[in-house]
Structures are given as structure tokens and as C-alpha cells.
C-alpha atoms as a PDB file:
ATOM      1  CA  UNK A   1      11.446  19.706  16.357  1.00  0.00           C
ATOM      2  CA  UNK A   2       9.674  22.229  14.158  1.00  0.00           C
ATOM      3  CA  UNK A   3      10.222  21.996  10.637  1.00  0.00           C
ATOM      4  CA  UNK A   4       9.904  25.452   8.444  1.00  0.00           C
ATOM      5  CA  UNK A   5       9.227  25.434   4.459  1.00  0.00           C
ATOM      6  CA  UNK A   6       8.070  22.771   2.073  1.00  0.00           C
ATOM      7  CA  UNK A   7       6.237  23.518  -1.055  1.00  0.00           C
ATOM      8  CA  UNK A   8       2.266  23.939  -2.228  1.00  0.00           C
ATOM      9  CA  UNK A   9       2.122  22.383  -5.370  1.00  0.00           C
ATOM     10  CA  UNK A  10      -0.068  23.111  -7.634  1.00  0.00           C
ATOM     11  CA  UNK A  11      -1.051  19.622  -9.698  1.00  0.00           C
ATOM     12  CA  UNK A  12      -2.937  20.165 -12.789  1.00  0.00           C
ATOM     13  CA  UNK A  13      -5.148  17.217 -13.640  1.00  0.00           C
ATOM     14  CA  UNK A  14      -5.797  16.552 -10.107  1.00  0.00           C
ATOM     15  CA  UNK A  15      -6.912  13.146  -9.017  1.00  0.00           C
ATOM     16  CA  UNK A  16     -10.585  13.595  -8.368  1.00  0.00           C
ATOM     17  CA  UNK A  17     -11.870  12.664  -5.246  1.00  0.00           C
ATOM     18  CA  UNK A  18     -13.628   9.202  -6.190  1.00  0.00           C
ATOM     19  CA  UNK A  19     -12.073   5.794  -7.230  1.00  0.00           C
ATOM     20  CA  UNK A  20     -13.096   3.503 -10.025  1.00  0.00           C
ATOM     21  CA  UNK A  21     -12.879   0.404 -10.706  1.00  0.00           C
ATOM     22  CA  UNK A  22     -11.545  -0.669 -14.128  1.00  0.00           C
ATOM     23  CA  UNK A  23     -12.390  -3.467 -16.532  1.00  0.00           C
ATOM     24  CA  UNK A  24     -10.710  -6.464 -15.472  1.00  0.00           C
ATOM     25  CA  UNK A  25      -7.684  -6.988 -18.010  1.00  0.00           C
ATOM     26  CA  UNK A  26      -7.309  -9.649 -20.496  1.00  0.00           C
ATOM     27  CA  UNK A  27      -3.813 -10.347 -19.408  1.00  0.00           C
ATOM     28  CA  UNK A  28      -1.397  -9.220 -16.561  1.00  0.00           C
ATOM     29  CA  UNK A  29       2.584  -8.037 -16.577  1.00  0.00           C
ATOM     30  CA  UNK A  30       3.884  -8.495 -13.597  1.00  0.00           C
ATOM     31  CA  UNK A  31       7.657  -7.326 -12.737  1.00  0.00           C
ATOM     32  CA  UNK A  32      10.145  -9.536 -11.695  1.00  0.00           C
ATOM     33  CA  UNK A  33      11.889  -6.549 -10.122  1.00  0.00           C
ATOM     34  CA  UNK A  34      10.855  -3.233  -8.712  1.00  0.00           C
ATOM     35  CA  UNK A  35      12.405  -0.017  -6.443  1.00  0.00           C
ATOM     36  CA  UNK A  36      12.072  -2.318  -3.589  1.00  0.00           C
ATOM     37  CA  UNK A  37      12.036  -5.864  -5.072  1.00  0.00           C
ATOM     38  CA  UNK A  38      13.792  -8.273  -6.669  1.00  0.00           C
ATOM     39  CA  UNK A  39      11.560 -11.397  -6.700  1.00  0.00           C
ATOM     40  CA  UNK A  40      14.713 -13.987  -8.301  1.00  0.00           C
ATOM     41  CA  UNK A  41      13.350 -16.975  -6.575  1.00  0.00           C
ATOM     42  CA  UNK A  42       9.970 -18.427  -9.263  1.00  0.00           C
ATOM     43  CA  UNK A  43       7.857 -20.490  -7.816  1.00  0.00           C
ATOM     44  CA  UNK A  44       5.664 -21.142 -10.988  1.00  0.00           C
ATOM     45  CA  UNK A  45       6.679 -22.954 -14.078  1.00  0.00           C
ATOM     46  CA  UNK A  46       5.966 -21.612 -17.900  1.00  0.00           C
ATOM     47  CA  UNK A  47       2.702 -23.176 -18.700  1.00  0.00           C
ATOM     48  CA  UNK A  48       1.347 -23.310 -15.097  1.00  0.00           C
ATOM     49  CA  UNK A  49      -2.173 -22.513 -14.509  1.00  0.00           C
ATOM     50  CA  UNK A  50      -2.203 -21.070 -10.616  1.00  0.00           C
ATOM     51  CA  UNK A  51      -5.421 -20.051  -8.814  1.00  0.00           C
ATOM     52  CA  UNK A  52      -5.651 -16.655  -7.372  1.00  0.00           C
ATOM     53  CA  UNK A  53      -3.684 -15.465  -4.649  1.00  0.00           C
ATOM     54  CA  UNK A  54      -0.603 -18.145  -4.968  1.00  0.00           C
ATOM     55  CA  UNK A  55       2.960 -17.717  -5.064  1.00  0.00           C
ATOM     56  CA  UNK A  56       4.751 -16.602  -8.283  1.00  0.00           C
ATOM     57  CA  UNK A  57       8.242 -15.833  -6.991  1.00  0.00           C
ATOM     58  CA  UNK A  58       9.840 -14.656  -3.627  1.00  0.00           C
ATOM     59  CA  UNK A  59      12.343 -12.086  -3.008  1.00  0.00           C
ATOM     60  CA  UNK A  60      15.081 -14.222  -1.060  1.00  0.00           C
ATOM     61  CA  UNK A  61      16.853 -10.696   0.021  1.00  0.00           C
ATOM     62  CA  UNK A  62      13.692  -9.119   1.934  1.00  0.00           C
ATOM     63  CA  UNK A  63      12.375 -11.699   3.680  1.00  0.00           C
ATOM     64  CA  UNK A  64      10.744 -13.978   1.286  1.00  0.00           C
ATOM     65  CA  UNK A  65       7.987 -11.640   0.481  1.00  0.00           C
ATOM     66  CA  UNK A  66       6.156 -12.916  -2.124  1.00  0.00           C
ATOM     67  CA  UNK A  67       4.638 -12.148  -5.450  1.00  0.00           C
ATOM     68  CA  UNK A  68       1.058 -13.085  -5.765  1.00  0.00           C
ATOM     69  CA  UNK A  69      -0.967 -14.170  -8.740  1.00  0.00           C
ATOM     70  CA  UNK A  70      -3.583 -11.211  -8.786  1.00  0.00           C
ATOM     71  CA  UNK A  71      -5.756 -13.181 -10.681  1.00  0.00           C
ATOM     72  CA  UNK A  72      -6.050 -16.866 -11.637  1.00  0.00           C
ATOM     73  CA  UNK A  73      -4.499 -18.135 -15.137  1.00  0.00           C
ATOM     74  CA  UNK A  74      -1.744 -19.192 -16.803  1.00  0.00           C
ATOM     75  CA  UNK A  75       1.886 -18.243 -16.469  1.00  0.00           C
ATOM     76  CA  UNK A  76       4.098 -17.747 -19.301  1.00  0.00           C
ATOM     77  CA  UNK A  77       7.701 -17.006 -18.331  1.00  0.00           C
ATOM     78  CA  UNK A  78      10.383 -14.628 -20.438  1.00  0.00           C
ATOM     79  CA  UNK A  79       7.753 -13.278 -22.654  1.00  0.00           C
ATOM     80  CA  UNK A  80       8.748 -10.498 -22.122  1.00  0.00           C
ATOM     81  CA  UNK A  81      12.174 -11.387 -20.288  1.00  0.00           C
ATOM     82  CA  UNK A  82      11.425  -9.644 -16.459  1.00  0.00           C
ATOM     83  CA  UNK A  83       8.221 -10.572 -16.366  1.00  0.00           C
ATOM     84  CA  UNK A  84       5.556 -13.388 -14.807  1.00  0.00           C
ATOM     85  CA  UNK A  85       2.947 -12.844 -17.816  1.00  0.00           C
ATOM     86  CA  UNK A  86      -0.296 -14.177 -16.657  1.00  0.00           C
ATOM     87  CA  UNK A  87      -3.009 -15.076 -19.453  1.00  0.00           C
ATOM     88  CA  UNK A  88      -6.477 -16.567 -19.775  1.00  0.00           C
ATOM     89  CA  UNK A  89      -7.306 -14.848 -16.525  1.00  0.00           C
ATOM     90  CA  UNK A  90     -10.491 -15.970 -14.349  1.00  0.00           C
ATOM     91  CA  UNK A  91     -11.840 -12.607 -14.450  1.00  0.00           C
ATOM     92  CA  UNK A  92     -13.105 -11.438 -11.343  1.00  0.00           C
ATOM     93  CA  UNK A  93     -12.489 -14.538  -9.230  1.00  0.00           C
ATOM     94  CA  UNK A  94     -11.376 -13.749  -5.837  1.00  0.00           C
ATOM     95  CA  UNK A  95     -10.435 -15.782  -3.211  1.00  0.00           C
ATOM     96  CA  UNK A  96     -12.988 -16.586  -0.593  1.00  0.00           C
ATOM     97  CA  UNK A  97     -13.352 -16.197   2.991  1.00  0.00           C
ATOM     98  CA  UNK A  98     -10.433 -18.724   4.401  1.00  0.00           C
ATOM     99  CA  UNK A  99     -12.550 -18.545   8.151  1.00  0.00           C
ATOM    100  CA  UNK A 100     -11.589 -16.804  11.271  1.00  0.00           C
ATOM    101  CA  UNK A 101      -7.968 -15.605  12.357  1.00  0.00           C
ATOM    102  CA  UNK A 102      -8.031 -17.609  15.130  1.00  0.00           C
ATOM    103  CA  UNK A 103      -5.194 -16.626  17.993  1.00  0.00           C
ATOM    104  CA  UNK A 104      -3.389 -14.131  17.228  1.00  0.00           C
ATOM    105  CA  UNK A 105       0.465 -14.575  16.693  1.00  0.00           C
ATOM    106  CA  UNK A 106       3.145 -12.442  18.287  1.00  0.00           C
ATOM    107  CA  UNK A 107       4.743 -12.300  14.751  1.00  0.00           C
ATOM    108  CA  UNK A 108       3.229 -10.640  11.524  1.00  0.00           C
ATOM    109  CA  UNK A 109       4.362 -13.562   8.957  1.00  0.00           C
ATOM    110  CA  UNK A 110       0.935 -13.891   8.253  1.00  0.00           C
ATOM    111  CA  UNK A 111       0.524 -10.208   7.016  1.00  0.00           C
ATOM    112  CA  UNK A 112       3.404 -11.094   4.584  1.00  0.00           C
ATOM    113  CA  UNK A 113       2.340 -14.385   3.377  1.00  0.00           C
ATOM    114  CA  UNK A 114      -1.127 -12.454   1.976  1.00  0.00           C
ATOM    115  CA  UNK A 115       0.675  -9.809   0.650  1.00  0.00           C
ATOM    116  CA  UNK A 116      -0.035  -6.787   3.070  1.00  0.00           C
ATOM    117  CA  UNK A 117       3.478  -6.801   4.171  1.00  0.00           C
ATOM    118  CA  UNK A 118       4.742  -4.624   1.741  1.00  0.00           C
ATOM    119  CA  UNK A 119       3.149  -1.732   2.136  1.00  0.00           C
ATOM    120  CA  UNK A 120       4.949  -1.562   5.266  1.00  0.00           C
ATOM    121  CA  UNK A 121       8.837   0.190   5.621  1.00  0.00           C
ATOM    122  CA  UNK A 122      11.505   1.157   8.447  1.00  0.00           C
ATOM    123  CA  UNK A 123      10.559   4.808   8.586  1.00  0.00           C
ATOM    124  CA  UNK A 124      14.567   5.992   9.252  1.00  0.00           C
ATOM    125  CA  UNK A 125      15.687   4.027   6.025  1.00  0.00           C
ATOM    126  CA  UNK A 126      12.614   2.629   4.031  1.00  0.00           C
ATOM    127  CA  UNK A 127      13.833  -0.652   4.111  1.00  0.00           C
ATOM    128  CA  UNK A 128      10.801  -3.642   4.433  1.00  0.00           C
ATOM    129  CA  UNK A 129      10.933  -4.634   8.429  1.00  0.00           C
ATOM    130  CA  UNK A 130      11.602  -8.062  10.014  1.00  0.00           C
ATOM    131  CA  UNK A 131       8.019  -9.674  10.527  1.00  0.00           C
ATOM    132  CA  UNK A 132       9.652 -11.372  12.888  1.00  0.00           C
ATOM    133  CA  UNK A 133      10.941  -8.424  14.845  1.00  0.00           C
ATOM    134  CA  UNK A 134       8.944  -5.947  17.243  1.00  0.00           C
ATOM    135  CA  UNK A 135       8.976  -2.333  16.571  1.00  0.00           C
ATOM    136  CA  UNK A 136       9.470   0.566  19.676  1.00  0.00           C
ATOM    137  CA  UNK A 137       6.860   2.288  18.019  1.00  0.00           C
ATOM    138  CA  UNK A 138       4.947   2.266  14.114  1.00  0.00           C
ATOM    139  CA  UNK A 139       3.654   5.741  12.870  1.00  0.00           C
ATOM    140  CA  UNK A 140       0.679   5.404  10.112  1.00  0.00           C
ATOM    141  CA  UNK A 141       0.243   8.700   7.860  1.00  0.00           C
ATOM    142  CA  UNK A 142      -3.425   9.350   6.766  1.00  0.00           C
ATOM    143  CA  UNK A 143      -1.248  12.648   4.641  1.00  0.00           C
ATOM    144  CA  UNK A 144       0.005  11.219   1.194  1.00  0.00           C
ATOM    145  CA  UNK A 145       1.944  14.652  -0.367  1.00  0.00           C
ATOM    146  CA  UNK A 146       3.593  12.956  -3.121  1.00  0.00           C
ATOM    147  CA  UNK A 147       2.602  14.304  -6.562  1.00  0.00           C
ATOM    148  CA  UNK A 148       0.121  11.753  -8.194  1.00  0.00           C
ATOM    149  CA  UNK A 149       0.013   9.427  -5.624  1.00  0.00           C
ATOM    150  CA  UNK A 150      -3.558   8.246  -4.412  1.00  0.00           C
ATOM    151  CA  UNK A 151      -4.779  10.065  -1.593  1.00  0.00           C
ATOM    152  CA  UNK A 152      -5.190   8.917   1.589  1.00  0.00           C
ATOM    153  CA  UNK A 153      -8.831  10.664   3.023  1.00  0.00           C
ATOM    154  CA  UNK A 154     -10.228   8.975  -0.646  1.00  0.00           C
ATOM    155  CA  UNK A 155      -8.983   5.592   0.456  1.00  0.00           C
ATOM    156  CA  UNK A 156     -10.309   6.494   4.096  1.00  0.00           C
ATOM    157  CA  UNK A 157     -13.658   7.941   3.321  1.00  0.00           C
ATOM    158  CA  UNK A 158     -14.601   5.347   0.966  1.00  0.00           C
ATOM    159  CA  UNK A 159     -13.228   2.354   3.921  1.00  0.00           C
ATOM    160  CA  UNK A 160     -13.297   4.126   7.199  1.00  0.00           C
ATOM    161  CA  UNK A 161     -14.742   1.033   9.505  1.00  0.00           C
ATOM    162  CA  UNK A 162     -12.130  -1.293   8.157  1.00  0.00           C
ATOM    163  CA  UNK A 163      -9.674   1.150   8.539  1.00  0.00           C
ATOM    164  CA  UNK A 164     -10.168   1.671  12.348  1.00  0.00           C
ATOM    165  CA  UNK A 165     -10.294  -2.237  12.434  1.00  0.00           C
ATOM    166  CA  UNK A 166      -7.123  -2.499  11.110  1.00  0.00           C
ATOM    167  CA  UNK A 167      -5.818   0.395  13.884  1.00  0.00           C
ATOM    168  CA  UNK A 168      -7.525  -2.142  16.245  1.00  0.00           C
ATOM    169  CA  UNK A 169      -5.474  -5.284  14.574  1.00  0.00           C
ATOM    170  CA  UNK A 170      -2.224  -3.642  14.581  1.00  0.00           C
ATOM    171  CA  UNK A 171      -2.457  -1.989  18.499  1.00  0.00           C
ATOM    172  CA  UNK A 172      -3.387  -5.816  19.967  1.00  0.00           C
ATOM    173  CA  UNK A 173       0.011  -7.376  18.398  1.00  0.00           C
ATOM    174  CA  UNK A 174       1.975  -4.435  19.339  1.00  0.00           C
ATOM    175  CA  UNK A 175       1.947  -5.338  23.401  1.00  0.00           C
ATOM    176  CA  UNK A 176       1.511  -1.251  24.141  1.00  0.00           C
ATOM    177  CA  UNK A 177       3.933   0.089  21.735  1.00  0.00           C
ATOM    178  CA  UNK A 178       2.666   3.531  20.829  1.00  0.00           C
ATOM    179  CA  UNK A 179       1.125   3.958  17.538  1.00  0.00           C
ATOM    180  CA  UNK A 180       1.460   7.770  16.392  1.00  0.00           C
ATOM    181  CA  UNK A 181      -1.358   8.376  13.322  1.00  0.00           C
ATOM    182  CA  UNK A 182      -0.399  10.996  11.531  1.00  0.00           C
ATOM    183  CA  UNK A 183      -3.174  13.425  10.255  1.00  0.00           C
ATOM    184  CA  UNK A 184      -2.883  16.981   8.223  1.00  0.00           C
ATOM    185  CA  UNK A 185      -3.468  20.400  10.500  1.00  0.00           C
ATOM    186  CA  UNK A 186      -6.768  21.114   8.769  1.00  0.00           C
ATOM    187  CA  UNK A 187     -10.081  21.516  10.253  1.00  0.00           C
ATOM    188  CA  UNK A 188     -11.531  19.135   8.252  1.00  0.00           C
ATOM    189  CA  UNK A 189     -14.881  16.890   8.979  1.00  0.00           C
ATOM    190  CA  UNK A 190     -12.268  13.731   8.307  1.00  0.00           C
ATOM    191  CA  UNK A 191      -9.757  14.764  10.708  1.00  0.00           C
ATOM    192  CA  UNK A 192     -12.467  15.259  13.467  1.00  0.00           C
ATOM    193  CA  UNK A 193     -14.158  11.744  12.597  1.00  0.00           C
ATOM    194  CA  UNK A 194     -10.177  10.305  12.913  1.00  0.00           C
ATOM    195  CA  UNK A 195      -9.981  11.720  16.433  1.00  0.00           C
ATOM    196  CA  UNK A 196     -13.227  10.769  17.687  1.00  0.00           C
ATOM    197  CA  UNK A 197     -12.948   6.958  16.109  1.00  0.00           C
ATOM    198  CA  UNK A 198      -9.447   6.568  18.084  1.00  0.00           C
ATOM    199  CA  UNK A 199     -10.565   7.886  21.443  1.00  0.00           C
ATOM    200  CA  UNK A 200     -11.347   4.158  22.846  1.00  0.00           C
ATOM    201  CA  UNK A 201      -7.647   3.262  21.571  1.00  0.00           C
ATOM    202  CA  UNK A 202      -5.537   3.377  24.411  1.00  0.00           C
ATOM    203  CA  UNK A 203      -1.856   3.603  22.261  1.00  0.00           C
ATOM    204  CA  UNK A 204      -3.035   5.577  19.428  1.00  0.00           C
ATOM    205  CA  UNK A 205      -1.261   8.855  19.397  1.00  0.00           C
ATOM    206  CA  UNK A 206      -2.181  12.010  16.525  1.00  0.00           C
ATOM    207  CA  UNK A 207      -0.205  13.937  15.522  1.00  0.00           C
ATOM    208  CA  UNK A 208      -0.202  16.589  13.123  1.00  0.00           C
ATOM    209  CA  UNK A 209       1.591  17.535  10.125  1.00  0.00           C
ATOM    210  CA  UNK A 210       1.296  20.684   7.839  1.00  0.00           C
ATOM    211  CA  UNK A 211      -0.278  20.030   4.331  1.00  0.00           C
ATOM    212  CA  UNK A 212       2.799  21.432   3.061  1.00  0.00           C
ATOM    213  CA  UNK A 213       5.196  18.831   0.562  1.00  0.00           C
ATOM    214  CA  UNK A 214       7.088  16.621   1.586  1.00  0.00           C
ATOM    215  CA  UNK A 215       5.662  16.693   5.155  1.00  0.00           C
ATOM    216  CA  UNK A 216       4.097  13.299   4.849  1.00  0.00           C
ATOM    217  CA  UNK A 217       7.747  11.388   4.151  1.00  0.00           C
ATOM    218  CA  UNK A 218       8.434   9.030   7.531  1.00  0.00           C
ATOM    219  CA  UNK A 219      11.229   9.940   7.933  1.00  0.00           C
ATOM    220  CA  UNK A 220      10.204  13.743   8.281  1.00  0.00           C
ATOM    221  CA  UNK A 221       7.729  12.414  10.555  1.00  0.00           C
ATOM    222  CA  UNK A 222      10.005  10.595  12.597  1.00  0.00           C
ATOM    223  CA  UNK A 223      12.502  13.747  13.207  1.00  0.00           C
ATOM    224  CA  UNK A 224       9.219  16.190  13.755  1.00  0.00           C
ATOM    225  CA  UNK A 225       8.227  13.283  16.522  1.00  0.00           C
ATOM    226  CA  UNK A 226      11.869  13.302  18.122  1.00  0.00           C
ATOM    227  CA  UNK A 227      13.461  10.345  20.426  1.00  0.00           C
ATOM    228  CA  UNK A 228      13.410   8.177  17.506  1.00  0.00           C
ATOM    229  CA  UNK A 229      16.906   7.708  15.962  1.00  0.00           C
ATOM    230  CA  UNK A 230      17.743   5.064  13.416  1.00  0.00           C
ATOM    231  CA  UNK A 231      18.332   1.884  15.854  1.00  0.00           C
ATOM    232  CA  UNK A 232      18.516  -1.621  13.278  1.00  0.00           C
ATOM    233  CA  UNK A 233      17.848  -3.334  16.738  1.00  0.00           C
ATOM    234  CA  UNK A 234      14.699  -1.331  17.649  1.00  0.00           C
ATOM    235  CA  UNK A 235      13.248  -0.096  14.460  1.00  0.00           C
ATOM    236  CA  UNK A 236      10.147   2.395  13.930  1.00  0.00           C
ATOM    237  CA  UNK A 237       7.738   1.121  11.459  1.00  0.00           C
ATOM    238  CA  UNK A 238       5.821   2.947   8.731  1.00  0.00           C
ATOM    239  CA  UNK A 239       2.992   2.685   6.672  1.00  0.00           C
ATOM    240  CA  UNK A 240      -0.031   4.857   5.389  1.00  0.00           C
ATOM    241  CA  UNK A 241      -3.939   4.328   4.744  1.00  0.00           C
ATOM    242  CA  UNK A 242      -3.565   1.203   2.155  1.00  0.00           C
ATOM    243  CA  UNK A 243      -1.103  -0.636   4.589  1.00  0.00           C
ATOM    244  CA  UNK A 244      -3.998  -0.135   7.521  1.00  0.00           C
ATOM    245  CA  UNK A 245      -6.671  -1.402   4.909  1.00  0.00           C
ATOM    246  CA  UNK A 246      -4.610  -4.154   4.168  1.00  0.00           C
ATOM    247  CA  UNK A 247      -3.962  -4.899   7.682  1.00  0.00           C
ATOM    248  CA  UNK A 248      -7.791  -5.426   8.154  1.00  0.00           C
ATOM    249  CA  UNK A 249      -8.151  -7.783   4.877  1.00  0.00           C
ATOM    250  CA  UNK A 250      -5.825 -10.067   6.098  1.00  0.00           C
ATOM    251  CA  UNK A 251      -7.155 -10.119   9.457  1.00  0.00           C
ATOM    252  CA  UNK A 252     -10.762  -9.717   9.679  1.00  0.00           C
ATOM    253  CA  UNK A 253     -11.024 -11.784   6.311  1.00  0.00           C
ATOM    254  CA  UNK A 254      -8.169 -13.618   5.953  1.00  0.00           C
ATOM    255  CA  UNK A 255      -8.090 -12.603   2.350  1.00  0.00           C
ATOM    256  CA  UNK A 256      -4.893 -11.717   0.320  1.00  0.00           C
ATOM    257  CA  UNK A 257      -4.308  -7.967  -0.728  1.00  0.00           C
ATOM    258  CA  UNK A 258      -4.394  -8.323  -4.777  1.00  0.00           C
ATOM    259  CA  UNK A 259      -5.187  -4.891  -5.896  1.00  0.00           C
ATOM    260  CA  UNK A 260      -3.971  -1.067  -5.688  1.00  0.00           C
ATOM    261  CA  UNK A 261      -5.784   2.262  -5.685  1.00  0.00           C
ATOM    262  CA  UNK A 262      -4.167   4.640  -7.746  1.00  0.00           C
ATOM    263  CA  UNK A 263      -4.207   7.746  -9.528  1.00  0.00           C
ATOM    264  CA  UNK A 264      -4.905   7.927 -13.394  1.00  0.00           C
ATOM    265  CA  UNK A 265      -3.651  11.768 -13.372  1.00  0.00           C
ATOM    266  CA  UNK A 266      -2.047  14.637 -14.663  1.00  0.00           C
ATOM    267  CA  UNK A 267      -2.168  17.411 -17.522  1.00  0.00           C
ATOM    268  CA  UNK A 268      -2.900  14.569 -20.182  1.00  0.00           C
ATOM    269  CA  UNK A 269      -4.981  12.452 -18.685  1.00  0.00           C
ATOM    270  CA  UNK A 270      -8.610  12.934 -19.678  1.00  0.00           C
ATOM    271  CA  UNK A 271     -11.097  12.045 -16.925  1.00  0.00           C
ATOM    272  CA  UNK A 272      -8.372  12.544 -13.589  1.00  0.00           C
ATOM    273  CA  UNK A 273      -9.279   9.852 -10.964  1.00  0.00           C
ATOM    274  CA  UNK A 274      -7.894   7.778  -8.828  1.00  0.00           C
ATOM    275  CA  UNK A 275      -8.703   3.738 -10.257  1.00  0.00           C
ATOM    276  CA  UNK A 276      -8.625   0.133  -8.494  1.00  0.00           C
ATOM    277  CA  UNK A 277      -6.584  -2.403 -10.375  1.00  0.00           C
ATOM    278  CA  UNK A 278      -4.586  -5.410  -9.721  1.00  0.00           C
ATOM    279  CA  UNK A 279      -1.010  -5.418 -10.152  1.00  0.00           C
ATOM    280  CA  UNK A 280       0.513  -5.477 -13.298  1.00  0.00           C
ATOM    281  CA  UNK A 281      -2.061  -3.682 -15.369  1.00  0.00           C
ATOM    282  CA  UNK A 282      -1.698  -3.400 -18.915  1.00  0.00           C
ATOM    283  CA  UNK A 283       0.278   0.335 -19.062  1.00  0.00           C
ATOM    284  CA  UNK A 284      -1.581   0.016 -22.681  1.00  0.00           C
ATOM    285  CA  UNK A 285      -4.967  -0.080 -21.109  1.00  0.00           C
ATOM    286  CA  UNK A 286      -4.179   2.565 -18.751  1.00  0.00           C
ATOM    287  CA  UNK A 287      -2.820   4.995 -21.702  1.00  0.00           C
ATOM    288  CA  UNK A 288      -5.829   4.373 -23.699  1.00  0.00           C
ATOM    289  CA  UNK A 289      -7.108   6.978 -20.832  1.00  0.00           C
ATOM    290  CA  UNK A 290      -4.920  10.002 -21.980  1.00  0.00           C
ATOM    291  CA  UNK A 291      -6.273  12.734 -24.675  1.00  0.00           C
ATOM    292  CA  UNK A 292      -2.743  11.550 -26.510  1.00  0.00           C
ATOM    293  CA  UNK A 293      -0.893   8.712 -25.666  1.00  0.00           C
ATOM    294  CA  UNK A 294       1.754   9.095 -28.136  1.00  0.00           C
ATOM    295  CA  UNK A 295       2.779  12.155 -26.854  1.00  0.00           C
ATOM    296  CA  UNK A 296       2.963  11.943 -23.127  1.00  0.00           C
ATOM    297  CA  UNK A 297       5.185  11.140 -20.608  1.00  0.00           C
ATOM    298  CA  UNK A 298       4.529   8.281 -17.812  1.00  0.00           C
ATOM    299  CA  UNK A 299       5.436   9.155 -14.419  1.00  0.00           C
ATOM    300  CA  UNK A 300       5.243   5.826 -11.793  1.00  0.00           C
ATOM    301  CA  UNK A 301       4.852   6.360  -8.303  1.00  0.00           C
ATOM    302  CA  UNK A 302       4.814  10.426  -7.711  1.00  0.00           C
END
């Protein structure tokens, strides 16, 4: 299927193309509910202090994903109501190596339990898959066309060997299930370094999209691929540069996923960039970055 239209925006106080890394926070808000989420079963108690990487709360309704303490430190609960409030953080303390994978499952619980299985979706409805089911195929966009939204060739040119390791992770538990990677239909240097990095991987499949809004939505991607209907029995999975990186920290280093790149962007904001944080950031700390903060707007997630 050939899709016509879609629209060239024009972003002022476009993300530049390099990522920081902020100043670890003095405390952390994270939500207790979220587009996806509704994390209504807490683990922790008010007054807990949890190490890094533990369980907060689950989200009984999409498979018990859980919510992770970014950081270590203690939990304070209902201040403010919808919130796990995490104080006196260990700042900077991150998990070490837990040792090697070992055999490989035929299920991707493990992927959920450190906190990479959320950046994956059913591309037909966007719901969070089964990780006890097996897809008929996954697609994985490198092209990330939503307004404000970190880009995907930052994420890959700053992490391109792990991100071909985590191609590598995904295509053994997939038992030949195609994988279609999804790049943009530019000559670009990155786009020619994709296709020659995939070439020993038997069930990788590019394809091409225009760099043309919203091209890059799955379930776009799914129509322009064809034969791939919306089947609950034999779903197509989704998921973009950070769900491949996350992929290969859970399984090359058996680490938990406990921060996001994103972009610190737009008309007000006075350096543009895209920034590494954990979840639950101050937004205080991250307005401190606009020219104005009492006079802007706050747009989350494109």
C-alpha cells in the first residue's frame, strides 16, 4: 500500500543533535498513573528505604509491569496524592552487573521484570503485548516523527553496537519470525551503516518510510507493510530505538532500564537538546531550563 501526504513540520527550538546528561535530582515524582498505566497495586510502604531498581507498584491490568525505583531512597506515599515520592536519593548509584543471561527463555518476562517491557506496544492497537505470547512478526522504527520527541539516529549514533546487539537478542527468541526495521528514505551515512550492520541477520527486513509526519506511527507502518491485520491471537509487535537499547541492557547486562532520553525543546526553551534523566524528574528542574517559565506552556510526549 502506498500512502500519499503527511506534513513537514517545521519545529522551532529543535532538539539539537547531542544528549546530556543532567544533575542527578534531589528528589523524584513518580506517577502512580500514566496514558498507558495505572500502577494501583504498591509494593513499598511510606517510610521505606528501597535500593535501586526494586519494585514500587505493579499495574495488575497490563501484566504486572512494574514501577521501578530509579534511584535508591526513601518512599513517602500521598505526598502529593498520585505519587511514589522518593527522597534522600543515593545519587548516582546504579545497579551492578547481576552476571550472565544464561539460557535464554522462550518468554520475555525477564524484559518486563527490568523494566524494558514497556517500551514495547501491539502495533494495530498500542496496547502493551503478552510477554508470554509470540508475535507473527515485530517491526522496530529507527524514524521518530512526533513533534518533540527524542530522535531516534541521536539515540542510535551515540549507542549503535548495543543497538545491533539488541537486533541480535530479539531475532534469537523470535524462532524466525521476521523482524521489519524501519528506516527513513534518505541517503544518509546512518541509513547505509543500518543496512550494512544487518546484512549477517538472517530475519531482519528494512523497510522504508518517507520523512514525512506521521509516517513513523506503527500502525501506518503496519498498513504500508500489508498482510498484517489486527489478529489478538497473533499480534505484531512494536517498538523504536530506546526499546532495542533496552533490549540489550537487560540482556547483555542484565541491568534494569532506569532512565529516558528526551527532548528539552521548543520556542522557549533556551539551550534545545535532547537530556538523560530518570523517571520522574523534577518538572521544576526541567523548567528552570526555559528563558520564562512562568509563561510557557508544557507539552509531554509530542
Amino acid at each position: 500500500m502506498k500512502h500519499l501526504g503527511g506534513y513537514g513540520l517545521s519545529l522551532v527550538g529543535r532538539p539539537m543533535a547531542y544528549v546530556d546528561v543532567l544533575a542527578e535530582p534531589e528528589e523524584l515524582f513518580l506517577p502512580l498513573a500514566s496514558r498507558r498505566f495505572r500502577f494501583s497495586e504498591i509494593s513499598a510502604k511510606d517510610g521505606d528505604v528501597v535500593p535501586v531498581g526494586s519494585v514500587l507498584a505493579r499495574d495488575p491490568a497490563n501484566h504486572g509491569v512494574p514501577l521501578l525505583a530509579p534511584r535508591g531512597g526513601t518512599v513517602r506515599l500521598g505526598d502529593p496524592e498520585g505519587f511514589v515520592h522518593l527522597v534522600d536519593l543515593a545519587n548516582g548509584v546504579q545497579p551492578e552487573r547481576a552476571g550472565a543471561t544464561g539460557a535464554e527463555s522462550d518468554h520475555w518476562q525477564d524484559l518486563l521484570e527490568f523494566g524494558a517491557w514497556q517500551f514495547f506496544s501491539d502495533a494495530n492497537t498500542g496496547a502493551l503485548p503478552d510477554p508470554m505470547g509470540s508475535p507473527r512478526a515485530v517491526i522496530i522504527s529507527t524514524v521518530h516523527l512526533e513533534p518533540y520527541v527524542a530522535r531516534g539516529d541521536i539515540q542510535l549514533e551515540l549507542e549503535f553496537k548495543a543497538f545491533v546487539r539488541g537486533l541480535e537478542h530479539i531475532q534469537s527468541r523470535l524462532d524466525y519470525r521476521p523482524i521489519h526495521l524501519v528506516v527513513p528514505e534518505v541517503n544518509a551515512a546512518l541509513a547505509e551503516r543500518i543496512h550494512e550492520a544487518v546484512k549477517g541477520l538472517a530475519w531482519i527486513k528494512v523497510c522504508t518510510v518517507p520523512l514525512r509526519y506521521p509516517a513513523g506511527n506503527p500502525r501506518l507502518i503496519v498498513r504500508r507493510l500489508g498482510g498484517f491485520d489486527a489478529d489478538a491471537a497473533h499480534p505484531v509487535w512494536a517498538t523504536a530505538v530506546a526499546g532495542v537499547l533496552a533490549v540489550d541492557r537487560v540482556m547483555s547486562d542484565r541491568l534494569p532500564c532506569l532512565d529516558l532520553t528526551i527532548s528539552l525543546a521548543g520556542p522557549a526553551a533556551s539551550r534545545p537538546r535532547h537530556v538523560r534523566i530518570p523517571p520522574g524528574y523534577p518538572v521544576a528542574a526541567l523548567m528552570s531550563e526555559t528563558e520564562d517559565p512562568d509563561s510557557v506552556r508544557v507539552i509531554d510526549g509530542g
